[in-house]
PDB file of N, CA and C in Angstrom:
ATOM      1  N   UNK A   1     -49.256 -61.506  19.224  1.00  0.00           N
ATOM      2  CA  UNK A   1     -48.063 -62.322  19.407  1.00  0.00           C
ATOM      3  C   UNK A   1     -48.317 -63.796  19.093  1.00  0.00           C
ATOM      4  N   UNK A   2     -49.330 -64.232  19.726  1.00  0.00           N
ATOM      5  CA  UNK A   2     -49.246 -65.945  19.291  1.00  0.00           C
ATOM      6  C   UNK A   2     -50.297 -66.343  17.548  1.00  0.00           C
ATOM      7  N   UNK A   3     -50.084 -65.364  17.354  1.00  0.00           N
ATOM      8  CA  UNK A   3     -50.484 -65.080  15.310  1.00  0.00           C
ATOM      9  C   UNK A   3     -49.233 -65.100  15.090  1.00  0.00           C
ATOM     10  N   UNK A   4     -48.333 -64.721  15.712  1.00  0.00           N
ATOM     11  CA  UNK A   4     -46.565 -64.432  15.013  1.00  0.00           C
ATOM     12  C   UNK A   4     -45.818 -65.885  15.253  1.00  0.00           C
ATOM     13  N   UNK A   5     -46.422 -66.697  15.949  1.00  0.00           N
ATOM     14  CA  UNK A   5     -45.442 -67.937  16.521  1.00  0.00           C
ATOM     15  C   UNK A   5     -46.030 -68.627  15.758  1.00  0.00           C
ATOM     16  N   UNK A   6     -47.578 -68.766  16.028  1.00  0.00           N
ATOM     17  CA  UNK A   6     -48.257 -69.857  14.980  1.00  0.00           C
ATOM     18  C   UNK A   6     -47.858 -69.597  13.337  1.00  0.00           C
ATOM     19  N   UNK A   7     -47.490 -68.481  12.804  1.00  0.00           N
ATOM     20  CA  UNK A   7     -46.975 -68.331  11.298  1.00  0.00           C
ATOM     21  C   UNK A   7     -45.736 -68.808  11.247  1.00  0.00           C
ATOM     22  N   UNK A   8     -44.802 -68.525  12.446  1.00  0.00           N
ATOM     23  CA  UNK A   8     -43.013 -68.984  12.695  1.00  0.00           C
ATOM     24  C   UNK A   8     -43.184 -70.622  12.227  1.00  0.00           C
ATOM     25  N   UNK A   9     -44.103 -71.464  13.474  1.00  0.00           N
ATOM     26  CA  UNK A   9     -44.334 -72.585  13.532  1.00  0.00           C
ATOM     27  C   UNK A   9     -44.475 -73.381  12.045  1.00  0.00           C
ATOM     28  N   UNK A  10     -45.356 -72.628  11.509  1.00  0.00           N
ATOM     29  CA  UNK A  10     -45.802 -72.915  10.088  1.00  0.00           C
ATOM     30  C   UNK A  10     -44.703 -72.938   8.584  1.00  0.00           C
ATOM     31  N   UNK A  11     -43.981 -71.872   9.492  1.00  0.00           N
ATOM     32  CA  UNK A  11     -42.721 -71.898   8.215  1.00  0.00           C
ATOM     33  C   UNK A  11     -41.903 -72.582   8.533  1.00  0.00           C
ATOM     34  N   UNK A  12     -41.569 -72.485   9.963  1.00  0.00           N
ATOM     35  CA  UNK A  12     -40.435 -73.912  10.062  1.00  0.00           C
ATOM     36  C   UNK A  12     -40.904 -75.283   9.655  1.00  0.00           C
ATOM     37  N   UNK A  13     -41.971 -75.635   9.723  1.00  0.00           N
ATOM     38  CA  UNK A  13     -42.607 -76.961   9.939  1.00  0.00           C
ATOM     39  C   UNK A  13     -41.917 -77.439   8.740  1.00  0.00           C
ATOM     40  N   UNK A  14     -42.259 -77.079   7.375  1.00  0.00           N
ATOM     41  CA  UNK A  14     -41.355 -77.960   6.438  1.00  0.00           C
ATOM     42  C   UNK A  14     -40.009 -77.693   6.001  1.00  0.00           C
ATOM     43  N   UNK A  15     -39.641 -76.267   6.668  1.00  0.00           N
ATOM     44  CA  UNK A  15     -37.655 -76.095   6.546  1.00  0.00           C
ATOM     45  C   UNK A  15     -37.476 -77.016   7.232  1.00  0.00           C
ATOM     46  N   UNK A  16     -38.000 -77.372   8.399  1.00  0.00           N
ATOM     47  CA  UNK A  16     -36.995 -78.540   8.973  1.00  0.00           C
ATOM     48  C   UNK A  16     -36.784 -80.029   8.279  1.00  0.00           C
ATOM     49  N   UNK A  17     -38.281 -79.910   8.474  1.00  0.00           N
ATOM     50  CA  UNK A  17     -38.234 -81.317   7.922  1.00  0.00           C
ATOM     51  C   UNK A  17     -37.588 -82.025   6.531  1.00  0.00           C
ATOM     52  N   UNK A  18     -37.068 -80.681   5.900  1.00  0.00           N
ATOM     53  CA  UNK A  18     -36.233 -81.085   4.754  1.00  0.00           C
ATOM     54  C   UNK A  18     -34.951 -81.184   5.098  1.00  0.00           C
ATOM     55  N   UNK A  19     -34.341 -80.450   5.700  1.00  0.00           N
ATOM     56  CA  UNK A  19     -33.226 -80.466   6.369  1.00  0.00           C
ATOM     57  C   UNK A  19     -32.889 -81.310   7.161  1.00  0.00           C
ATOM     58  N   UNK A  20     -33.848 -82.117   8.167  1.00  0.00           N
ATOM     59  CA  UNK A  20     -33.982 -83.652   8.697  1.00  0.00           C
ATOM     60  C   UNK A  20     -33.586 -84.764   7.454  1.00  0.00           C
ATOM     61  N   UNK A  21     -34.290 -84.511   6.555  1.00  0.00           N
ATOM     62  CA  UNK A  21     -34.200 -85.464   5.468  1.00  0.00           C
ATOM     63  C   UNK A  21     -33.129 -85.542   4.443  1.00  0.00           C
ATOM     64  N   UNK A  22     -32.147 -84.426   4.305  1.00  0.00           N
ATOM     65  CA  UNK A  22     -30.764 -83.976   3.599  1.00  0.00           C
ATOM     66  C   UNK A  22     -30.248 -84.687   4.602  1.00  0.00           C
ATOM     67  N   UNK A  23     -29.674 -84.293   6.133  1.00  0.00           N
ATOM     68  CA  UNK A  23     -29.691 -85.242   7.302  1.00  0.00           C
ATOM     69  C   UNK A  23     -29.636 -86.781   7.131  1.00  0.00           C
ATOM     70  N   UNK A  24     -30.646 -87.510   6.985  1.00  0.00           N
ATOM     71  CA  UNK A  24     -30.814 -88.443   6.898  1.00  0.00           C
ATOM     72  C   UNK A  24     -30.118 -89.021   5.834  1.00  0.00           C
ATOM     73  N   UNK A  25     -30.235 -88.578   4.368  1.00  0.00           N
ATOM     74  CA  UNK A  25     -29.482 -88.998   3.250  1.00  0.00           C
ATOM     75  C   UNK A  25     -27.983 -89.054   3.672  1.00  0.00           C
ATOM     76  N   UNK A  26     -27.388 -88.403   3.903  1.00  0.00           N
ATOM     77  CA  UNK A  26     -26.202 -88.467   4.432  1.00  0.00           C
ATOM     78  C   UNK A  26     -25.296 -88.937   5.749  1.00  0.00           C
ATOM     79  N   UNK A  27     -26.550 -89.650   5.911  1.00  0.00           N
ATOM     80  CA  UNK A  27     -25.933 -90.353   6.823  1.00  0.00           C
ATOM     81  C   UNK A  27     -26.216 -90.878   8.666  1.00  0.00           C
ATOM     82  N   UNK A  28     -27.446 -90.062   8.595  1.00  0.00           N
ATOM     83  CA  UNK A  28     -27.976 -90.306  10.393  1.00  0.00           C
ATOM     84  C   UNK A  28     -28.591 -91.210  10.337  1.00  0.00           C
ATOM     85  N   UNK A  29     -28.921 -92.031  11.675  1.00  0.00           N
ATOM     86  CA  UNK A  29     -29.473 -93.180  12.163  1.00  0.00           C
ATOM     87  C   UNK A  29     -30.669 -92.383  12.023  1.00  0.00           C
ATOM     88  N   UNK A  30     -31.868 -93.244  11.645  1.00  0.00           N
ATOM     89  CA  UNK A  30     -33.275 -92.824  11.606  1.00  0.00           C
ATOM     90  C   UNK A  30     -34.422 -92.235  12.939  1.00  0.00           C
ATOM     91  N   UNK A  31     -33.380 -93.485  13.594  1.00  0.00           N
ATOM     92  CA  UNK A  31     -33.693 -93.363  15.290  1.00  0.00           C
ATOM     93  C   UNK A  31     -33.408 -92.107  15.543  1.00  0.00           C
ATOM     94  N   UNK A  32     -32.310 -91.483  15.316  1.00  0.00           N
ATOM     95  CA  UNK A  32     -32.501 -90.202  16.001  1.00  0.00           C
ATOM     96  C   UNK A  32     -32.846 -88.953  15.360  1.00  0.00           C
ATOM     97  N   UNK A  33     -33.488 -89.065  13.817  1.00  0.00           N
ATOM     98  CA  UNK A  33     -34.224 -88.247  13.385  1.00  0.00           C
ATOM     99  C   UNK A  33     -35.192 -87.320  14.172  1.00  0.00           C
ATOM    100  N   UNK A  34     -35.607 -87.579  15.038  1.00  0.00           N
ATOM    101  CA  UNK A  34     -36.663 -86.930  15.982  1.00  0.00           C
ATOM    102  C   UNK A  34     -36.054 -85.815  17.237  1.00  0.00           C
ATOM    103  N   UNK A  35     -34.614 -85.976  17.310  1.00  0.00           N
ATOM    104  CA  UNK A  35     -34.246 -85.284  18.208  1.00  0.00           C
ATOM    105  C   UNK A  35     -33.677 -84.159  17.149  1.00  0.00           C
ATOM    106  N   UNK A  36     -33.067 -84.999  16.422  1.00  0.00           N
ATOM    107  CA  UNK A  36     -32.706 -83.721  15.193  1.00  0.00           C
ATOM    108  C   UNK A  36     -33.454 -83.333  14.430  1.00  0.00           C
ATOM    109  N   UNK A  37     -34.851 -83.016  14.700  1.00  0.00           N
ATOM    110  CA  UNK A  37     -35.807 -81.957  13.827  1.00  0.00           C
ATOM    111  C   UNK A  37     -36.065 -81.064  14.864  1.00  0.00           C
ATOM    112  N   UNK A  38     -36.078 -81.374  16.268  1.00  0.00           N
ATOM    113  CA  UNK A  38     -35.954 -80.426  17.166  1.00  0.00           C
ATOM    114  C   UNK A  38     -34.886 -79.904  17.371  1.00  0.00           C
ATOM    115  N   UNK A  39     -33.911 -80.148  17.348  1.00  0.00           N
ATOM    116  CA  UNK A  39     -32.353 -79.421  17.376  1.00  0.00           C
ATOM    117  C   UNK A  39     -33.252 -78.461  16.502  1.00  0.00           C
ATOM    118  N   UNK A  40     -33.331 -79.064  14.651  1.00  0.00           N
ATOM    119  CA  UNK A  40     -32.745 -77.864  13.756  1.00  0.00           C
ATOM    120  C   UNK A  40     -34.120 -77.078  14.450  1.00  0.00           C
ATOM    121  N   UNK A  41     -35.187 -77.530  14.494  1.00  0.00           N
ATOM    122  CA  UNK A  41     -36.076 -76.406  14.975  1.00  0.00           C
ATOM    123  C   UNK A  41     -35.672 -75.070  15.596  1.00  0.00           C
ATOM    124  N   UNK A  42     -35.234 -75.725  16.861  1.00  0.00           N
ATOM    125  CA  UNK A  42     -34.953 -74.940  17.816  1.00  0.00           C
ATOM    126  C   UNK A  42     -34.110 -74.221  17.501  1.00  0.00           C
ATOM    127  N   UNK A  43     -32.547 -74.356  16.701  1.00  0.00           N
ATOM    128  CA  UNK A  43     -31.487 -73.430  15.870  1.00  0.00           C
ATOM    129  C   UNK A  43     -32.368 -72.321  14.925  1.00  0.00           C
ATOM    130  N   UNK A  44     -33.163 -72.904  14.428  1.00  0.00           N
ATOM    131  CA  UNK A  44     -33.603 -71.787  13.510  1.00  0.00           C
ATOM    132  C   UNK A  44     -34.407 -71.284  13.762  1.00  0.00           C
ATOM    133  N   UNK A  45     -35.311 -71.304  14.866  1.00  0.00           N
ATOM    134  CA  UNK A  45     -36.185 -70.252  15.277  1.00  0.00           C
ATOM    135  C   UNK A  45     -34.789 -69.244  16.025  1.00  0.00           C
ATOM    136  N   UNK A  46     -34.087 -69.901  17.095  1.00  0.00           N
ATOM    137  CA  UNK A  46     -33.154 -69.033  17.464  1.00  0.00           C
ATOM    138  C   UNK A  46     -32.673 -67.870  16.585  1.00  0.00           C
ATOM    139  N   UNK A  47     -32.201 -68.096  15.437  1.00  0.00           N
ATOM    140  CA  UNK A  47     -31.697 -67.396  14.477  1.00  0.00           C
ATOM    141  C   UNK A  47     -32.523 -66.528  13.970  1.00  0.00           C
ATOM    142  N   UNK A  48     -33.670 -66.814  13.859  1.00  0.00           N
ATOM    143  CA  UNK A  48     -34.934 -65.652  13.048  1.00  0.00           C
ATOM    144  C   UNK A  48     -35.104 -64.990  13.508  1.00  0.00           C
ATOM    145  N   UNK A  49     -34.208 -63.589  13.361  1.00  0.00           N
ATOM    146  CA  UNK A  49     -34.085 -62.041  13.513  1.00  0.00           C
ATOM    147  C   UNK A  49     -35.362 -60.871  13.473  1.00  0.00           C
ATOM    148  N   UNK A  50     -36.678 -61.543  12.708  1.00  0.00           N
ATOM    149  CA  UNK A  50     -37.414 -60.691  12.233  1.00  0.00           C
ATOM    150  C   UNK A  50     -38.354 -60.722  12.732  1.00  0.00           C
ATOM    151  N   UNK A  51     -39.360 -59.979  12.963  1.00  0.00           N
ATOM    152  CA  UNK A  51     -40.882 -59.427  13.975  1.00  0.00           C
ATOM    153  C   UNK A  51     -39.841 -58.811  15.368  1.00  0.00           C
ATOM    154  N   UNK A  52     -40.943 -58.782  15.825  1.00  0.00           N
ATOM    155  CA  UNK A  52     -40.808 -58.699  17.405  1.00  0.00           C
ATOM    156  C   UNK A  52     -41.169 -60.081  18.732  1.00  0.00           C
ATOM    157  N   UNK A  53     -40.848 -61.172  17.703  1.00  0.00           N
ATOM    158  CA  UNK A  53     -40.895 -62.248  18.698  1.00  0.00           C
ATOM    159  C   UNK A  53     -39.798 -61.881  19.734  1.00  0.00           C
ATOM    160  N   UNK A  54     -40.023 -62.494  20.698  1.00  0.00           N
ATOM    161  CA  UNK A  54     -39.157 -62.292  22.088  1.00  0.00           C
ATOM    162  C   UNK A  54     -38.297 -64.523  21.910  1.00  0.00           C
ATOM    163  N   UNK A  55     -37.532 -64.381  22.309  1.00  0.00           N
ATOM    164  CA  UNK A  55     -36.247 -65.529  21.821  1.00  0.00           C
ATOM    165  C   UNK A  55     -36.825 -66.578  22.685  1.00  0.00           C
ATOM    166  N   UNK A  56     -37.753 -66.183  24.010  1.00  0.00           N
ATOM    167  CA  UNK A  56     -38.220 -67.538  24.516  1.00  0.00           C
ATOM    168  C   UNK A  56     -39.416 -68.660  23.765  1.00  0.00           C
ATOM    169  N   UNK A  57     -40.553 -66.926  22.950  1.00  0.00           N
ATOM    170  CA  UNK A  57     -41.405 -68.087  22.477  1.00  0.00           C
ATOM    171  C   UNK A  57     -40.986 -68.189  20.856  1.00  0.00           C
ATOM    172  N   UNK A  58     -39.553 -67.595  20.177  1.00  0.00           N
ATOM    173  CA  UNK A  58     -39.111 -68.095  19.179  1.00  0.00           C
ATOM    174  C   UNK A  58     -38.833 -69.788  19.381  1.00  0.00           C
ATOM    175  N   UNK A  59     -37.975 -70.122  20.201  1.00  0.00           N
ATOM    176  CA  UNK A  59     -37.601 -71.078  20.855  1.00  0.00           C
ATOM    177  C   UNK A  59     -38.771 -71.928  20.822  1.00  0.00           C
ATOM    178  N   UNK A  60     -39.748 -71.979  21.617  1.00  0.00           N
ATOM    179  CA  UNK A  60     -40.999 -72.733  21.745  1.00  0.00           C
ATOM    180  C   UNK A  60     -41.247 -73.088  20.586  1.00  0.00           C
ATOM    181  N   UNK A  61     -41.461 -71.862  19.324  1.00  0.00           N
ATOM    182  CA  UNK A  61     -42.187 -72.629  18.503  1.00  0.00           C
ATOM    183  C   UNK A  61     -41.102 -73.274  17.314  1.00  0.00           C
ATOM    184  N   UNK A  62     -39.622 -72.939  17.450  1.00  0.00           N
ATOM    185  CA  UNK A  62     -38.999 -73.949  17.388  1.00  0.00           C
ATOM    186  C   UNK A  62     -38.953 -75.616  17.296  1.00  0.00           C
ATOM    187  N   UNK A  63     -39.242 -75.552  18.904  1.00  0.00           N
ATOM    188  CA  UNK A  63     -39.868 -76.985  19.419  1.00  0.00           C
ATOM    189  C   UNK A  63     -40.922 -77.575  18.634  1.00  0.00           C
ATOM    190  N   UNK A  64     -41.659 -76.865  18.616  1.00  0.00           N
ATOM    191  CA  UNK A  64     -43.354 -77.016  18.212  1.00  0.00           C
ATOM    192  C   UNK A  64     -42.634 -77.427  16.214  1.00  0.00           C
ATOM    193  N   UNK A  65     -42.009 -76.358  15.818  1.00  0.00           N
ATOM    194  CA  UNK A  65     -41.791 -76.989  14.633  1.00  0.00           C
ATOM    195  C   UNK A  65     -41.218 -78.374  14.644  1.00  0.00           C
ATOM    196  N   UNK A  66     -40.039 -78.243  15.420  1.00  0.00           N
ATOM    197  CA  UNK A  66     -39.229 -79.492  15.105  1.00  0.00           C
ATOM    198  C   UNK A  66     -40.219 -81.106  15.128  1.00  0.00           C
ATOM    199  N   UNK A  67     -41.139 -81.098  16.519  1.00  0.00           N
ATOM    200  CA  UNK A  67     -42.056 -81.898  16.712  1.00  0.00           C
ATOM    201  C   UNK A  67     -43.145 -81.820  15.475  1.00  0.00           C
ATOM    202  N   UNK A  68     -43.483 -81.000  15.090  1.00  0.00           N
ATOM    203  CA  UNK A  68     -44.613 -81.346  14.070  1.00  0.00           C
ATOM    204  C   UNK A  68     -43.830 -81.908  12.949  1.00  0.00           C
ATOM    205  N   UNK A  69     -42.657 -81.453  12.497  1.00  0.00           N
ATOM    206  CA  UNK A  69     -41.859 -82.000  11.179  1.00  0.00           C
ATOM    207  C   UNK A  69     -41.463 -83.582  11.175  1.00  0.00           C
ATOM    208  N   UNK A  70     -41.196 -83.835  12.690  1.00  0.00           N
ATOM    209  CA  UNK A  70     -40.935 -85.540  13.097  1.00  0.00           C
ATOM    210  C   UNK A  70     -42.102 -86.342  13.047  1.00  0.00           C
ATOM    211  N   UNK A  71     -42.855 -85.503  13.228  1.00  0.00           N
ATOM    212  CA  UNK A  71     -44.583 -86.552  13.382  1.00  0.00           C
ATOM    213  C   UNK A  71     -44.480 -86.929  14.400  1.00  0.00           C
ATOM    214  N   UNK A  72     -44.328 -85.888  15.602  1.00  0.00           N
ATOM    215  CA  UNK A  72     -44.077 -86.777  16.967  1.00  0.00           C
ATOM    216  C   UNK A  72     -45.812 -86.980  17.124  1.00  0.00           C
ATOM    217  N   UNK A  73     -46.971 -86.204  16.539  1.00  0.00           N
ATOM    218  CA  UNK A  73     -48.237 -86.738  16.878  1.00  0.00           C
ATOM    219  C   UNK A  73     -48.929 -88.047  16.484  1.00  0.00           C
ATOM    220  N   UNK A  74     -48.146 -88.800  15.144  1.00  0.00           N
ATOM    221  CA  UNK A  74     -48.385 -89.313  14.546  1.00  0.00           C
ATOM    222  C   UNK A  74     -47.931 -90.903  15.503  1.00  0.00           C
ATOM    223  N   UNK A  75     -46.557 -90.088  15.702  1.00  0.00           N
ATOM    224  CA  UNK A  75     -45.347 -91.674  16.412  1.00  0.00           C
ATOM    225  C   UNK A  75     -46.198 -91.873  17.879  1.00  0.00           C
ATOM    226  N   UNK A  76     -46.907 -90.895  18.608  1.00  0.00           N
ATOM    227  CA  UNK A  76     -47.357 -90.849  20.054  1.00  0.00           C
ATOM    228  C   UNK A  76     -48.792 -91.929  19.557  1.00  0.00           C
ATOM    229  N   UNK A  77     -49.726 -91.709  18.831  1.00  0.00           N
ATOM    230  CA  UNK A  77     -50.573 -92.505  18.731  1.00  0.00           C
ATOM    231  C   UNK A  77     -50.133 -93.945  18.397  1.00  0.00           C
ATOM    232  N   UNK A  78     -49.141 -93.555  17.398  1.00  0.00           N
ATOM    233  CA  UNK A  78     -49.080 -95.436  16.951  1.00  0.00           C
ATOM    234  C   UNK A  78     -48.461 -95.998  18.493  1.00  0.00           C
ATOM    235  N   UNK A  79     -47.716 -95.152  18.911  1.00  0.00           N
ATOM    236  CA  UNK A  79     -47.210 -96.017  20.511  1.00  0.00           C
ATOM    237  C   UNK A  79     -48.530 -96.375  21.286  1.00  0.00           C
ATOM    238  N   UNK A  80     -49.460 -95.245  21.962  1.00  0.00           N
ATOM    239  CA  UNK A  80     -50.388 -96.060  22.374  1.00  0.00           C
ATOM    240  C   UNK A  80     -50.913 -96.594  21.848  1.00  0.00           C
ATOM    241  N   UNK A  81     -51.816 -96.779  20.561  1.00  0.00           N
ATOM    242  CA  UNK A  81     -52.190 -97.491  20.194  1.00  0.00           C
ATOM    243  C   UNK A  81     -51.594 -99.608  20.264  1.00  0.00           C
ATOM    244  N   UNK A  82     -50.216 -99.640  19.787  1.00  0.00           N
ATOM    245  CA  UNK A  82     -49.370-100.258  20.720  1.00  0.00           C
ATOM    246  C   UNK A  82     -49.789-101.104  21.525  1.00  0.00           C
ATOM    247  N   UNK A  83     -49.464-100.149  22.838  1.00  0.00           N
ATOM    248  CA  UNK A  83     -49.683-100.391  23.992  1.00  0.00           C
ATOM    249  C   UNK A  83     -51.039-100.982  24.642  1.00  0.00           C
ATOM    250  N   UNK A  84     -52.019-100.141  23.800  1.00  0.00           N
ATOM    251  CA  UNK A  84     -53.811-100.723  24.019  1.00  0.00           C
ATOM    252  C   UNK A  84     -53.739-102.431  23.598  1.00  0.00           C
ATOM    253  N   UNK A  85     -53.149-102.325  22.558  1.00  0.00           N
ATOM    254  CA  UNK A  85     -52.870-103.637  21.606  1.00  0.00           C
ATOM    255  C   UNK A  85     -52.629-105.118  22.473  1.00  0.00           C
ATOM    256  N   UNK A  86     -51.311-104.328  23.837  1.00  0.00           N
ATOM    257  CA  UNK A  86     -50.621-105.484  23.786  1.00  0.00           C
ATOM    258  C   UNK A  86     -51.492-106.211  25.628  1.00  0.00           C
TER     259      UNK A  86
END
């Protein structure tokens, strides 16, 4: 099972993030780019009909996509980093 989420994770990771970025062209504040890669995450793992994932840890790795497509690991360091800074 968590071979099936980590591959989910992996395929969403750049559907979203293109779909964030069609998104963006048309018109969203940048600022809230990050909540809307987890939205679409989370919509489209919902929707993915296929394996035998169970809808809670579709969902999760949803999340997990939407966050890796935003660079929330990327945005968390430059904040502390930041913060060490100031």
């Amino acid at each position: 099972m968590p071979e099936q989420v980590l591959l989910l994770v992996s395929v969403l990771t750049p559907i979203v993030a293109g779909i964030v970025e069609l998104i963006k062209h048309v018109g969203l504040n940048t600022k809230y780019a990050p909540l809307m890669a987890v939205a679409v995450g989370v919509a489209l793992a919902a929707l993915y009909t296929f394996g035998s994932i169970e809808l809670s840890m579709r969902l999760w790795a949803g999340v997990l996509a939407g966050l890796a497509a935003s660079g929330f690991y990327s945005n968390v360091k430059e904040q502390i980093k930041k913060a060490e800074g100031q």
